[in-house]
PDB file of N, CA and C in Angstrom:
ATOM      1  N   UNK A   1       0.840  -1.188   0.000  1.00  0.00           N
ATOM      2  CA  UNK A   1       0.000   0.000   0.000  1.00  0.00           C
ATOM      3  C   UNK A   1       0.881   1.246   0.000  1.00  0.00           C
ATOM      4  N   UNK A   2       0.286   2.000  -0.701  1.00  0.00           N
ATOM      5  CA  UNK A   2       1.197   3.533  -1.013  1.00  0.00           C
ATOM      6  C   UNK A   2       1.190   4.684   0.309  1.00  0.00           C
ATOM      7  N   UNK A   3       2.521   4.842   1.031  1.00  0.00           N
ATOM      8  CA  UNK A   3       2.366   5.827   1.575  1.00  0.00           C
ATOM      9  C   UNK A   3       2.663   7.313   1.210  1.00  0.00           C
ATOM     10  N   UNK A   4       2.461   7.629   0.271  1.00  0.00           N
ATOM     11  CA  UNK A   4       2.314   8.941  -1.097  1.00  0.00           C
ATOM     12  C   UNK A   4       1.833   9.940   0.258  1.00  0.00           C
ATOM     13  N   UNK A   5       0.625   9.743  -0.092  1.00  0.00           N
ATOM     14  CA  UNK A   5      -0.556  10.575   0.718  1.00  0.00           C
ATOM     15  C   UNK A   5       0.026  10.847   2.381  1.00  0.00           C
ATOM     16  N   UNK A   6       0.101   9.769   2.850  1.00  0.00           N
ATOM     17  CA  UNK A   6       0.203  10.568   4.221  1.00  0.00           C
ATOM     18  C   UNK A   6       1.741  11.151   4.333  1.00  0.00           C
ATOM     19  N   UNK A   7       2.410  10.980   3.644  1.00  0.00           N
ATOM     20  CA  UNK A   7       3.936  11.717   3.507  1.00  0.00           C
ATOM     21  C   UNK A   7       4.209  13.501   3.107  1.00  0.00           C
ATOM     22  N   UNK A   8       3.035  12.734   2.249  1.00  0.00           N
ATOM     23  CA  UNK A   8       3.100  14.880   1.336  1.00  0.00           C
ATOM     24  C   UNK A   8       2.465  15.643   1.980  1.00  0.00           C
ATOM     25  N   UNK A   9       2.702  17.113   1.541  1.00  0.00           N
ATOM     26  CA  UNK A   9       2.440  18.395   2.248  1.00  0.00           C
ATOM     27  C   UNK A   9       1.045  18.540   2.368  1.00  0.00           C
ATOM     28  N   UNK A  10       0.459  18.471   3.380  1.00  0.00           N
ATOM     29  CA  UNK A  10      -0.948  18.955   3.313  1.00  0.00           C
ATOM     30  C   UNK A  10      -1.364  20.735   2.688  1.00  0.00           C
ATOM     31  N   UNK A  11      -2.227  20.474   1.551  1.00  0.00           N
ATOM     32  CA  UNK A  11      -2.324  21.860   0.747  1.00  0.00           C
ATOM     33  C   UNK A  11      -3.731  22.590   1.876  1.00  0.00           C
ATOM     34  N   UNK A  12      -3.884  23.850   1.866  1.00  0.00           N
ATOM     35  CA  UNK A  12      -5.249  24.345   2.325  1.00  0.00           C
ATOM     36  C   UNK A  12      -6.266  23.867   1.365  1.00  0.00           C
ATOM     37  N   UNK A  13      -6.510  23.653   0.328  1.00  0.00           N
ATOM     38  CA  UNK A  13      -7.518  23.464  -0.728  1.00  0.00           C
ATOM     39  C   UNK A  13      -8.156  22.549  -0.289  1.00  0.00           C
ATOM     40  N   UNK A  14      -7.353  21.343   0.624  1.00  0.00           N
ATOM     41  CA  UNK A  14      -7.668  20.163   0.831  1.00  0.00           C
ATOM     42  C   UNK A  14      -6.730  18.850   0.440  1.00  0.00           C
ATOM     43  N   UNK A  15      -6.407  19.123  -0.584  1.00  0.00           N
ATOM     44  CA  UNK A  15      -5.539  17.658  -0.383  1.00  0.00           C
ATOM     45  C   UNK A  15      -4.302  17.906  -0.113  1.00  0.00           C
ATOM     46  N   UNK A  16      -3.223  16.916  -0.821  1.00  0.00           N
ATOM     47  CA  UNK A  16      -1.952  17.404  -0.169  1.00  0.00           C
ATOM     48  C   UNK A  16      -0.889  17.598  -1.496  1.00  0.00           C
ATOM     49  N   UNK A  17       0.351  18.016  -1.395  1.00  0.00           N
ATOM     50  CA  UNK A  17       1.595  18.248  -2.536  1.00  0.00           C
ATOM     51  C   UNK A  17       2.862  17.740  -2.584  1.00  0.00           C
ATOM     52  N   UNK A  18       3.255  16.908  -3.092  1.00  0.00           N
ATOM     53  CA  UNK A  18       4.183  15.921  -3.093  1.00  0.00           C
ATOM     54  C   UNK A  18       5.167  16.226  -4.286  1.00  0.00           C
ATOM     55  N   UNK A  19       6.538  16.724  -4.213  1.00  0.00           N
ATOM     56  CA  UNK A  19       7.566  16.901  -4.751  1.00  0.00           C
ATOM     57  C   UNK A  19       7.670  15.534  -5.911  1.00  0.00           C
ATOM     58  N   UNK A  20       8.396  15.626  -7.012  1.00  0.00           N
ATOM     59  CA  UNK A  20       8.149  14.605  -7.791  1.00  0.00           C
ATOM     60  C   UNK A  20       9.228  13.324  -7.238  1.00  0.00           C
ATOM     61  N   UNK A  21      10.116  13.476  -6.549  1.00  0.00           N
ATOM     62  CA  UNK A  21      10.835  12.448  -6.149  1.00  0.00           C
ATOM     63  C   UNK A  21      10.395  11.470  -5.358  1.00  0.00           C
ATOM     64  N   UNK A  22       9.169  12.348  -4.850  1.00  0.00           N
ATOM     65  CA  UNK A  22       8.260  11.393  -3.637  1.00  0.00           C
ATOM     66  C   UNK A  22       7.299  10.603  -4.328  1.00  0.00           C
ATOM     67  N   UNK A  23       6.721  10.758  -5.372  1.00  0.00           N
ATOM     68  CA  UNK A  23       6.260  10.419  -6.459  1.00  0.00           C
ATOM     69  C   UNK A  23       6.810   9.085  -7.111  1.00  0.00           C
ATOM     70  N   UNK A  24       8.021   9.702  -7.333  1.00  0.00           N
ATOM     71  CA  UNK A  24       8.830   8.652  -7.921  1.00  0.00           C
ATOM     72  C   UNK A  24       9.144   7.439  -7.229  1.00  0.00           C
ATOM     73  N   UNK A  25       9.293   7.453  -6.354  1.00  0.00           N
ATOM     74  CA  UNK A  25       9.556   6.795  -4.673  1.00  0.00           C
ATOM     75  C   UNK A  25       8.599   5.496  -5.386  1.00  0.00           C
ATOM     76  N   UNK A  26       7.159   6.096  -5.396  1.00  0.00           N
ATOM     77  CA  UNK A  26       6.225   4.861  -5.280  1.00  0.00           C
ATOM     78  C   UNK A  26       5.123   5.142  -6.323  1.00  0.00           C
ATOM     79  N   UNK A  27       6.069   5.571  -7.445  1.00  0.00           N
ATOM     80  CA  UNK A  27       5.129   5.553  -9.420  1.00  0.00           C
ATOM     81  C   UNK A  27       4.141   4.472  -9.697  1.00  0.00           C
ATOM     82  N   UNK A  28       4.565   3.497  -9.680  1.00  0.00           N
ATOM     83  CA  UNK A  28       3.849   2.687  -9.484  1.00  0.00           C
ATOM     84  C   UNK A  28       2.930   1.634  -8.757  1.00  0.00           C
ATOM     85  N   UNK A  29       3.060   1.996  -7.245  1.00  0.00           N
ATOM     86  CA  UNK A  29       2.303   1.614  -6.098  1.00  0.00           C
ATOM     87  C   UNK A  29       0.906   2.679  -6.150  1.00  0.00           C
ATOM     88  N   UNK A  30       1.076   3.740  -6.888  1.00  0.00           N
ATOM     89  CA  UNK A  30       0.028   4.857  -6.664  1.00  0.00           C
ATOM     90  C   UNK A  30      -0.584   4.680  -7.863  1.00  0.00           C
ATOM     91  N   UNK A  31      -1.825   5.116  -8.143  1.00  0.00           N
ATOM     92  CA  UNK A  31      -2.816   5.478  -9.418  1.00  0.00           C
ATOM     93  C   UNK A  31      -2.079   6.746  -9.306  1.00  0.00           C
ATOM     94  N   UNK A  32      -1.494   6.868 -10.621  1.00  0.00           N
ATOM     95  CA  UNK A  32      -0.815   8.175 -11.165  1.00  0.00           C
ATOM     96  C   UNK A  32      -1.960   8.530 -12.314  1.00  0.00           C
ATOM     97  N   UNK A  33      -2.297  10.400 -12.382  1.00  0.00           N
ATOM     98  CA  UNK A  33      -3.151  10.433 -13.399  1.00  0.00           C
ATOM     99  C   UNK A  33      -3.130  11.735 -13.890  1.00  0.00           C
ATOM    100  N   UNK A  34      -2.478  11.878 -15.130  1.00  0.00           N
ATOM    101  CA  UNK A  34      -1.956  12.783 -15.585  1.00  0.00           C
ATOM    102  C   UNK A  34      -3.014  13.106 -16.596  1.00  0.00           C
ATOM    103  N   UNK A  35      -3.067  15.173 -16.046  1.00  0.00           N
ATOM    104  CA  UNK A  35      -4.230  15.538 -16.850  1.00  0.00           C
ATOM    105  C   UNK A  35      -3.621  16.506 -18.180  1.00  0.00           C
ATOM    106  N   UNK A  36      -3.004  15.946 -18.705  1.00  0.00           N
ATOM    107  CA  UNK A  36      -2.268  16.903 -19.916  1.00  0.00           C
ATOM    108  C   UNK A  36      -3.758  16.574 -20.930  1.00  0.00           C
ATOM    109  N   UNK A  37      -3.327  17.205 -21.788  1.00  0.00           N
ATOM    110  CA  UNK A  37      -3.787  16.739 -23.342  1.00  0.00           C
ATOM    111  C   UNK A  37      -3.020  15.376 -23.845  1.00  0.00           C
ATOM    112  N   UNK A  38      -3.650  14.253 -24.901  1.00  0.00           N
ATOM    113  CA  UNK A  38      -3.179  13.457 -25.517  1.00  0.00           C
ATOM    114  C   UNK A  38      -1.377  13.761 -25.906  1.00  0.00           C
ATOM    115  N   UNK A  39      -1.729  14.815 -26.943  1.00  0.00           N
ATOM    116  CA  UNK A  39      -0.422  15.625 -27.449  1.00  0.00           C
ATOM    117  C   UNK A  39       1.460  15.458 -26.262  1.00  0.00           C
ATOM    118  N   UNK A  40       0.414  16.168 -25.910  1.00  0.00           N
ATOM    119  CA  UNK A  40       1.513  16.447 -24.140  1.00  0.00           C
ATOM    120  C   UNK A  40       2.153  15.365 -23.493  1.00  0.00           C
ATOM    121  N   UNK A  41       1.482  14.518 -23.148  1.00  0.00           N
ATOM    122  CA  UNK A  41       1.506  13.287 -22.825  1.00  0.00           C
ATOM    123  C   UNK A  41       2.314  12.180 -23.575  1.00  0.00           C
ATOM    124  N   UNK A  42       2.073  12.561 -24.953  1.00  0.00           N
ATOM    125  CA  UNK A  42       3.218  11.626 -25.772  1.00  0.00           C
ATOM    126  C   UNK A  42       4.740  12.260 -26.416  1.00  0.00           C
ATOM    127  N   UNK A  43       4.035  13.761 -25.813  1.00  0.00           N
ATOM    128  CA  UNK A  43       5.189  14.878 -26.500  1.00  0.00           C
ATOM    129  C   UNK A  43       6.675  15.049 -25.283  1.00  0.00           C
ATOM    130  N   UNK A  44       7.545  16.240 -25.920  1.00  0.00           N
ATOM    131  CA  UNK A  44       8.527  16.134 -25.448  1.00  0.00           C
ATOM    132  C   UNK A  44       9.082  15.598 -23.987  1.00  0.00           C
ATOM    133  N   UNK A  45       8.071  16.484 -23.108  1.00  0.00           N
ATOM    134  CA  UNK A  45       8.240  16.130 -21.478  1.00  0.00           C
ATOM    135  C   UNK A  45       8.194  14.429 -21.279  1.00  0.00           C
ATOM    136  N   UNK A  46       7.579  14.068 -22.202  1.00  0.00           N
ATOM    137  CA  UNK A  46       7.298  12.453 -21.734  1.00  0.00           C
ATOM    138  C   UNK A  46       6.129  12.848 -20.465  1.00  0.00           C
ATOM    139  N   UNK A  47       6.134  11.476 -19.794  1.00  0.00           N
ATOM    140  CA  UNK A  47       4.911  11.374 -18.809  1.00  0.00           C
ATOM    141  C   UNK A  47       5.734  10.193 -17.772  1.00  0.00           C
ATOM    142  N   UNK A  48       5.319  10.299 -16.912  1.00  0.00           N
ATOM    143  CA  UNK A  48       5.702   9.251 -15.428  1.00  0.00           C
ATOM    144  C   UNK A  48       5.457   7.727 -15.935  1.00  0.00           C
ATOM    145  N   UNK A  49       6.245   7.335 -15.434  1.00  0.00           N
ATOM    146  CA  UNK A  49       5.709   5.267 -16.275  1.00  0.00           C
ATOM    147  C   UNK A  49       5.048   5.250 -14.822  1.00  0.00           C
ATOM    148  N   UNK A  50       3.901   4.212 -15.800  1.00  0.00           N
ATOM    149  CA  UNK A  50       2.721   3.883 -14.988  1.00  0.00           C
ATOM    150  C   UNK A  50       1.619   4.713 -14.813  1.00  0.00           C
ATOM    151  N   UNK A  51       1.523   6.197 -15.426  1.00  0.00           N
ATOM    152  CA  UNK A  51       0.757   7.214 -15.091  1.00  0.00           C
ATOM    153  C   UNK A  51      -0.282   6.989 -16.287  1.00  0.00           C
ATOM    154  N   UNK A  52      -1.327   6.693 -15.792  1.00  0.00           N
ATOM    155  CA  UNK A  52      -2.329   7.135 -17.139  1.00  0.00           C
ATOM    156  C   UNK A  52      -3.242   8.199 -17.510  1.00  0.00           C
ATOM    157  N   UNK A  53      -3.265   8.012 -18.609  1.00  0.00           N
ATOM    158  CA  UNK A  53      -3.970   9.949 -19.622  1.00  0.00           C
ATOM    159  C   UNK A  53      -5.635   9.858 -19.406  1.00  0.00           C
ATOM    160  N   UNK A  54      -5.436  10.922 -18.150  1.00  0.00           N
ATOM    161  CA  UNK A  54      -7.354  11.625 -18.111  1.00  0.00           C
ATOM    162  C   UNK A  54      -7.285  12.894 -18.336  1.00  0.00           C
ATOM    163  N   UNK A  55      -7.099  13.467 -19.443  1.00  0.00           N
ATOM    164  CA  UNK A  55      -7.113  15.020 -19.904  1.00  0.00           C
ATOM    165  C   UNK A  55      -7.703  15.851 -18.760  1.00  0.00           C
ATOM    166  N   UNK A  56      -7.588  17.338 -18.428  1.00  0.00           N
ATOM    167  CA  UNK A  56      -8.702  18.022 -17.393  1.00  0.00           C
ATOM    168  C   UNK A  56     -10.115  17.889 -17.618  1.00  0.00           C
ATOM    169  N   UNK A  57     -10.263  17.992 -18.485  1.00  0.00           N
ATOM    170  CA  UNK A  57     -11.576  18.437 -19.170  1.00  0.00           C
ATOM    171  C   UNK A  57     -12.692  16.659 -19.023  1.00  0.00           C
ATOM    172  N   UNK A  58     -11.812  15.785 -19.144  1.00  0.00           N
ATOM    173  CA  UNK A  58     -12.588  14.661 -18.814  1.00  0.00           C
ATOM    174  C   UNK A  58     -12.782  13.692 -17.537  1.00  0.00           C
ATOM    175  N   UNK A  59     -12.001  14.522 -16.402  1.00  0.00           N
ATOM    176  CA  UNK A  59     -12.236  14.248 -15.063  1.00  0.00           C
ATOM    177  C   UNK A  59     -13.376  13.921 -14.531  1.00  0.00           C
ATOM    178  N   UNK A  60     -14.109  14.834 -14.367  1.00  0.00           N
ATOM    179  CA  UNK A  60     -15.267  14.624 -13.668  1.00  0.00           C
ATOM    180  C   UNK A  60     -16.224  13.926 -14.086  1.00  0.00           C
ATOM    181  N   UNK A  61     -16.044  13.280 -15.621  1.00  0.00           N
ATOM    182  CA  UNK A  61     -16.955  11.904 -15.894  1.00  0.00           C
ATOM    183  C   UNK A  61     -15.940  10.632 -15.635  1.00  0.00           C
ATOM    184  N   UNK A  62     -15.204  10.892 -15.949  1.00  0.00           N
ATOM    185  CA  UNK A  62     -13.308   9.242 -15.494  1.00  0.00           C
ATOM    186  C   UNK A  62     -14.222   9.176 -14.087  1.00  0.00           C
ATOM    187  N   UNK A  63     -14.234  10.405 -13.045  1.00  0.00           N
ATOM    188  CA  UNK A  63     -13.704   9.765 -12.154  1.00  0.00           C
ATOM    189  C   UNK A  63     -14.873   9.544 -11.171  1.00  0.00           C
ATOM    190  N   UNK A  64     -16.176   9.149 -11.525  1.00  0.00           N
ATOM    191  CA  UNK A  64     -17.033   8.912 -11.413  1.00  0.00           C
ATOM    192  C   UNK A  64     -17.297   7.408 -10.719  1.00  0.00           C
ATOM    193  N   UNK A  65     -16.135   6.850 -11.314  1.00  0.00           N
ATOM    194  CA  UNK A  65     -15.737   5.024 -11.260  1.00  0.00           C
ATOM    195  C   UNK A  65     -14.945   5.191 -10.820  1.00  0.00           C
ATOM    196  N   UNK A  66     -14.377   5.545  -9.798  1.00  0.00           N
ATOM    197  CA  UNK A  66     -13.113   5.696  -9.300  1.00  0.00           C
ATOM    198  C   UNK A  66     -13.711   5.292  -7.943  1.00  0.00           C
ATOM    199  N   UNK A  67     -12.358   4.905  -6.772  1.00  0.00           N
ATOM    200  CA  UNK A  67     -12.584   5.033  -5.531  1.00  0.00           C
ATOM    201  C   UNK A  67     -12.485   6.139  -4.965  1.00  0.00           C
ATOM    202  N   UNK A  68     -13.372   6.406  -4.531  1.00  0.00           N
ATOM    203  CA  UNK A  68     -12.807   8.340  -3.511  1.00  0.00           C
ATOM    204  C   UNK A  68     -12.005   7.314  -2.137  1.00  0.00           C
ATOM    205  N   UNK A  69     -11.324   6.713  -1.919  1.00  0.00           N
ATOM    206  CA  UNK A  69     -10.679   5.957  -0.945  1.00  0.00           C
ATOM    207  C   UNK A  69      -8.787   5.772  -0.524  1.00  0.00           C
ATOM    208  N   UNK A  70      -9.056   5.410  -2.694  1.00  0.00           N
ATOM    209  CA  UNK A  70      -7.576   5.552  -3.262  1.00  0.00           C
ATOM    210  C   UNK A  70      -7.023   6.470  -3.514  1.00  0.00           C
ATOM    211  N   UNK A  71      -5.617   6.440  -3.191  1.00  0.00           N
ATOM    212  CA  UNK A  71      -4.786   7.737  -3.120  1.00  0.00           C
ATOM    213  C   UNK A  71      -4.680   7.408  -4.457  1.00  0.00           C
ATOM    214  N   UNK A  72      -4.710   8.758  -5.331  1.00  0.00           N
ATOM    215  CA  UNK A  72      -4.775   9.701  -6.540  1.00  0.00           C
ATOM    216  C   UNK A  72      -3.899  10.670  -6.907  1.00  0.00           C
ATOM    217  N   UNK A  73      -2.515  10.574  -7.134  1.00  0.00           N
ATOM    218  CA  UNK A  73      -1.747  11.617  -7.854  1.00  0.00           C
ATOM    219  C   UNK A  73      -1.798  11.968  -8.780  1.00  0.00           C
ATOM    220  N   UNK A  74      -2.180  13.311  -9.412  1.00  0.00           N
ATOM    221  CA  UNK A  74      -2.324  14.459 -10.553  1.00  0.00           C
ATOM    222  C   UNK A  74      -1.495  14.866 -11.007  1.00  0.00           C
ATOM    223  N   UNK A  75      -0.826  14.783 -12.467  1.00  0.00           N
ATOM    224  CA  UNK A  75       0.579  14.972 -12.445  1.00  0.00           C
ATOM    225  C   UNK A  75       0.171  16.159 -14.381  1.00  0.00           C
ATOM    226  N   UNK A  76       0.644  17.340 -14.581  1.00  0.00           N
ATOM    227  CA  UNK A  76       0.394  17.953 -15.436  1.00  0.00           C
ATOM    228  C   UNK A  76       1.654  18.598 -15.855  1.00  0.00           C
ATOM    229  N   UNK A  77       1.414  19.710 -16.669  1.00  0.00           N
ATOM    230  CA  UNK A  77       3.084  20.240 -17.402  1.00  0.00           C
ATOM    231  C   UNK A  77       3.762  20.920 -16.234  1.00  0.00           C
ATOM    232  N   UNK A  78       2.930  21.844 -15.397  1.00  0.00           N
ATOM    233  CA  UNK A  78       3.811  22.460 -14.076  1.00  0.00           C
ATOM    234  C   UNK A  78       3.071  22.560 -12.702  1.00  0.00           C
ATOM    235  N   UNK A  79       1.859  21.610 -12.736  1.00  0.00           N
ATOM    236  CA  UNK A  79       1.496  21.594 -11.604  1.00  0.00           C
ATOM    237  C   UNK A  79       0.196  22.262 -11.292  1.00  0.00           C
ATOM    238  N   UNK A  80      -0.072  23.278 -12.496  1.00  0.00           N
ATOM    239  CA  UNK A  80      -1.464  24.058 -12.275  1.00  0.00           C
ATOM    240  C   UNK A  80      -2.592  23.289 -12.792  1.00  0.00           C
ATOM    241  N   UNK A  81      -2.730  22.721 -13.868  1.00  0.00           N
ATOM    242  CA  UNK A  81      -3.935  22.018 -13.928  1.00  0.00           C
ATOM    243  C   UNK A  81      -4.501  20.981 -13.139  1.00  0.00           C
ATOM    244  N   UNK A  82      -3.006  20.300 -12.963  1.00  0.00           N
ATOM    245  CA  UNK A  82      -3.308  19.392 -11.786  1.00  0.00           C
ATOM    246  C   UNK A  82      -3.758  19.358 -10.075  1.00  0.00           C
ATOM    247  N   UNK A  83      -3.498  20.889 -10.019  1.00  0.00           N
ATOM    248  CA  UNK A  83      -3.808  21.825  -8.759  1.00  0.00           C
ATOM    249  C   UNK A  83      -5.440  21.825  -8.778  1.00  0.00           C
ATOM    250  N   UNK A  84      -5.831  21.836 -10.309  1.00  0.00           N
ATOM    251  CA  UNK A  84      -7.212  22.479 -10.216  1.00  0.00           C
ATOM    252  C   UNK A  84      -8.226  21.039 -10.256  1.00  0.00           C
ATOM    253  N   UNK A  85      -7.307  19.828 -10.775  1.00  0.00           N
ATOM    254  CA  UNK A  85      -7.886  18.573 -10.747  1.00  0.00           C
ATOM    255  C   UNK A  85      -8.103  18.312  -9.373  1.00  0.00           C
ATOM    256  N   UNK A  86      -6.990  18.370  -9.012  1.00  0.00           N
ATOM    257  CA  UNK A  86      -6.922  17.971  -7.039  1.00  0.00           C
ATOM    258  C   UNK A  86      -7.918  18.445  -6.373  1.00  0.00           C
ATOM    259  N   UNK A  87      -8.415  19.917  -6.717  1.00  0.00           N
ATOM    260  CA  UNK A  87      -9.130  20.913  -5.790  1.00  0.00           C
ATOM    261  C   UNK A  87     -10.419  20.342  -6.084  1.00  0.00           C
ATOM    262  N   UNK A  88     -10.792  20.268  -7.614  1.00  0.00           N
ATOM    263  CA  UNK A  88     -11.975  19.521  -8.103  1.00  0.00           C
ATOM    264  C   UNK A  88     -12.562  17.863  -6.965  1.00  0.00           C
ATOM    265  N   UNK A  89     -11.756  17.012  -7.330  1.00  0.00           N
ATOM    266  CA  UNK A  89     -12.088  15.776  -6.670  1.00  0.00           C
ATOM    267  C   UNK A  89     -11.653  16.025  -5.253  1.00  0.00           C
ATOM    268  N   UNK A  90     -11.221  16.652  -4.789  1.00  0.00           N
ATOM    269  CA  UNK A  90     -11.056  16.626  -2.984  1.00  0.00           C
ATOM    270  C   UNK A  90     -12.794  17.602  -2.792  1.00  0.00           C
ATOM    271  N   UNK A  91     -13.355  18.321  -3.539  1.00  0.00           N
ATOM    272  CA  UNK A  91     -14.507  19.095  -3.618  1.00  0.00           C
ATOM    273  C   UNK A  91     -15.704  17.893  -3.637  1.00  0.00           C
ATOM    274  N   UNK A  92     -15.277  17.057  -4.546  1.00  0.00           N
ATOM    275  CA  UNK A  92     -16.214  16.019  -5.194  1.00  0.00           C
ATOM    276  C   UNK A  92     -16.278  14.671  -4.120  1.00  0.00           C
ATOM    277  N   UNK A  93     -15.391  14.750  -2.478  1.00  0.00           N
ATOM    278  CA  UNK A  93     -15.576  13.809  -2.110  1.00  0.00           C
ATOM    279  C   UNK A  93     -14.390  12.663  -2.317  1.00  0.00           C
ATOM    280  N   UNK A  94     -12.983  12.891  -2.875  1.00  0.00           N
ATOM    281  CA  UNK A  94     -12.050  12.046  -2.629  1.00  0.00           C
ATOM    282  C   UNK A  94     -11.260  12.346  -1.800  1.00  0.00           C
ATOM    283  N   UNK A  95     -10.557  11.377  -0.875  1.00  0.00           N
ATOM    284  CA  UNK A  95     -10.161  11.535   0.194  1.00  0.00           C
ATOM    285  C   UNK A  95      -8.485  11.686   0.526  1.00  0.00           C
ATOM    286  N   UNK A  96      -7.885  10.943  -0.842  1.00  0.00           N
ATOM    287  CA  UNK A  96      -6.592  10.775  -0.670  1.00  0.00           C
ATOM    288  C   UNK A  96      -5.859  11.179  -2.035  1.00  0.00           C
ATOM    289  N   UNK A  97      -6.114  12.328  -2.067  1.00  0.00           N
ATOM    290  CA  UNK A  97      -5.550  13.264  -3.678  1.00  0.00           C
ATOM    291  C   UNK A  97      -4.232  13.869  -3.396  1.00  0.00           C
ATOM    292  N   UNK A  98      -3.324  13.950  -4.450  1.00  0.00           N
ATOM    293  CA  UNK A  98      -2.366  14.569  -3.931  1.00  0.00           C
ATOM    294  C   UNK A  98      -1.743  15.050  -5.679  1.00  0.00           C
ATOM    295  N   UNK A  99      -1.148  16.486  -5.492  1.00  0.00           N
ATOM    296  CA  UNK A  99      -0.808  17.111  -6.850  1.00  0.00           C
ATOM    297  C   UNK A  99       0.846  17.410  -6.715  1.00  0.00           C
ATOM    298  N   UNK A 100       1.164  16.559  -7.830  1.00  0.00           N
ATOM    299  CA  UNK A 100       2.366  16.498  -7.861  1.00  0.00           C
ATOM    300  C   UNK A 100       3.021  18.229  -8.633  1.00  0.00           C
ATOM    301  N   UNK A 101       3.676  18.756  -7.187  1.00  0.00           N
ATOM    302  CA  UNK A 101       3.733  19.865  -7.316  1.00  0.00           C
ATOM    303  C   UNK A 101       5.121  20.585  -8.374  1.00  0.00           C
ATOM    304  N   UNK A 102       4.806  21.556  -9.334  1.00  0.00           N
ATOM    305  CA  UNK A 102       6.116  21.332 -10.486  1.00  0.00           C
ATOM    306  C   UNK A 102       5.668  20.612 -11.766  1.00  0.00           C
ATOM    307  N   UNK A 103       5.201  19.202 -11.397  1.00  0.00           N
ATOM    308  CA  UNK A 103       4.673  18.566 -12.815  1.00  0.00           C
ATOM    309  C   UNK A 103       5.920  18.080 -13.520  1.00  0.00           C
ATOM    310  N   UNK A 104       5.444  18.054 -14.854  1.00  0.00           N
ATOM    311  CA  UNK A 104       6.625  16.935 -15.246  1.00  0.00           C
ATOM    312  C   UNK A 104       8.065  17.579 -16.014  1.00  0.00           C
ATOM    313  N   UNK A 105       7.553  19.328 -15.406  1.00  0.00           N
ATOM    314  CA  UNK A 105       8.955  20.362 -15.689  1.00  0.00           C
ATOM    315  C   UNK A 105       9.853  19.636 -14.275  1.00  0.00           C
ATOM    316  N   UNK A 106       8.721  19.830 -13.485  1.00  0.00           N
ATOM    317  CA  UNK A 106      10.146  19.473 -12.489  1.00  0.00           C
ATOM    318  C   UNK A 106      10.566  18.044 -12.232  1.00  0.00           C
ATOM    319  N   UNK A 107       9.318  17.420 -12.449  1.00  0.00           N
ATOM    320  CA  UNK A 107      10.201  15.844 -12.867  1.00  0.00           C
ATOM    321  C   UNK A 107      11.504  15.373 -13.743  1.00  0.00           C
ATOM    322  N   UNK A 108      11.251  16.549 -15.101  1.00  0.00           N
ATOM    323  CA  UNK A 108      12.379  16.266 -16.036  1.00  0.00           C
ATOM    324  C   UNK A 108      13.794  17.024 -15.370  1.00  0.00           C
ATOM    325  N   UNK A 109      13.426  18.279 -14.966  1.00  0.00           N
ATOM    326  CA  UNK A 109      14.341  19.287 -14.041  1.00  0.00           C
ATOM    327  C   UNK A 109      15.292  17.877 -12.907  1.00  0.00           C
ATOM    328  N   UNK A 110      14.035  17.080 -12.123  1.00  0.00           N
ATOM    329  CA  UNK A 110      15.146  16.292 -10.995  1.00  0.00           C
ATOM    330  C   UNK A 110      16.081  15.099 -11.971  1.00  0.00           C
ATOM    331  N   UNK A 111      15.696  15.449 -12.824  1.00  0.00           N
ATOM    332  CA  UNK A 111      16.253  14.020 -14.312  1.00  0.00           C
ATOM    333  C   UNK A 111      15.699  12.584 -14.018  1.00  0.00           C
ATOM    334  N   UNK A 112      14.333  12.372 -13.387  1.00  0.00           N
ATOM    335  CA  UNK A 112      13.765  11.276 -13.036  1.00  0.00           C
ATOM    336  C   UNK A 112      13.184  10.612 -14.354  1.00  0.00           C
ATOM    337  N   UNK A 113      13.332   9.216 -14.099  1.00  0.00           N
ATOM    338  CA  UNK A 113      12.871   8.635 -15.995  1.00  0.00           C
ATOM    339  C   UNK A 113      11.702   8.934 -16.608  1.00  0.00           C
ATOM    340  N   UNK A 114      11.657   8.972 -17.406  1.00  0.00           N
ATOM    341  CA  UNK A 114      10.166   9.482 -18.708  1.00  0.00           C
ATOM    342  C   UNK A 114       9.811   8.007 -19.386  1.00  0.00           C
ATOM    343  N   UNK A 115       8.762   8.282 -19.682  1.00  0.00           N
ATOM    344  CA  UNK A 115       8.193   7.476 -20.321  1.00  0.00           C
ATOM    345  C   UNK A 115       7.683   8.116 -21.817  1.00  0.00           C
ATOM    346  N   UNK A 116       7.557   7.622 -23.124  1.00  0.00           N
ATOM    347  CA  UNK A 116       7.080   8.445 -23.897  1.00  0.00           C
ATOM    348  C   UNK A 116       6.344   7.329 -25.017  1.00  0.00           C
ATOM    349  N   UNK A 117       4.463   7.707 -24.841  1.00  0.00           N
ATOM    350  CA  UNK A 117       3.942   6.180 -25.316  1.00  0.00           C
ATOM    351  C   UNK A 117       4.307   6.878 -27.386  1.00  0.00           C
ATOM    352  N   UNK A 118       3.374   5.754 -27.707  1.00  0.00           N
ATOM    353  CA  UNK A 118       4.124   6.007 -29.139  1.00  0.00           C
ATOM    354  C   UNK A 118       3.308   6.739 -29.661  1.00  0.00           C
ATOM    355  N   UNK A 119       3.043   7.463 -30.637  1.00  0.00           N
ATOM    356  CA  UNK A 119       2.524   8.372 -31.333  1.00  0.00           C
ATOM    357  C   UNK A 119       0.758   7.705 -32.248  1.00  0.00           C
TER     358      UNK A 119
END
């Protein structure tokens, strides 16, 4: 089980903010869910391995089927959309959200591995 969530910074909005190394720590123990565009996601920055593509804009029907239980990291180009995903579903009743703060500038910035699916 992922201790993501109770490690990272508790935000006022409600959930909490987790540096990308902490992230990295446990990429794949966590539902990683990166709200770029398609484009973004396969483009230069690459994306987190293991993270899968829920654009912003299609959140709030994705995550409908989701557990509000499971910890949920938001991972975007610098951290703001994913700020606004976080704020969204911690609003909507999930309990263990956390926005990977920086995004995948500062993921590439700590030189942590990329993933880049194929075109």
């Amino acid at each position: 089980m992922s201790t993501l969530f109770d490690t990272a910074t508790p935000n006022p909005a409600g959930h909490r903010d987790a540096r990308p190394e902490q992230v990295f720590s446990e990429r794949c123990a966590t539902r990683i869910v990166d709200v770029r565009d398609p484009d973004e996601f396969t483009g230069e920055l690459g994306h987190v391995p293991c993270a899968e593509l829920v654009p912003l804009r299609n959140i709030p029907s994705a995550s409908t089927s989701w557990n509000r239980d499971e910890a949920i990291v938001l991972v975007c180009r610098s951290g703001s959309r994913s700020g606004q995903a976080a704020h969204a579903l911690t609003a909507s009743g999930f309990r263990r959200v956390v926005n990977m703060v920086g995004g995948m500038l500062a993921w590439n910035e700590a030189r942590l591995p990329i993933k880049r699916a194929s075109r």
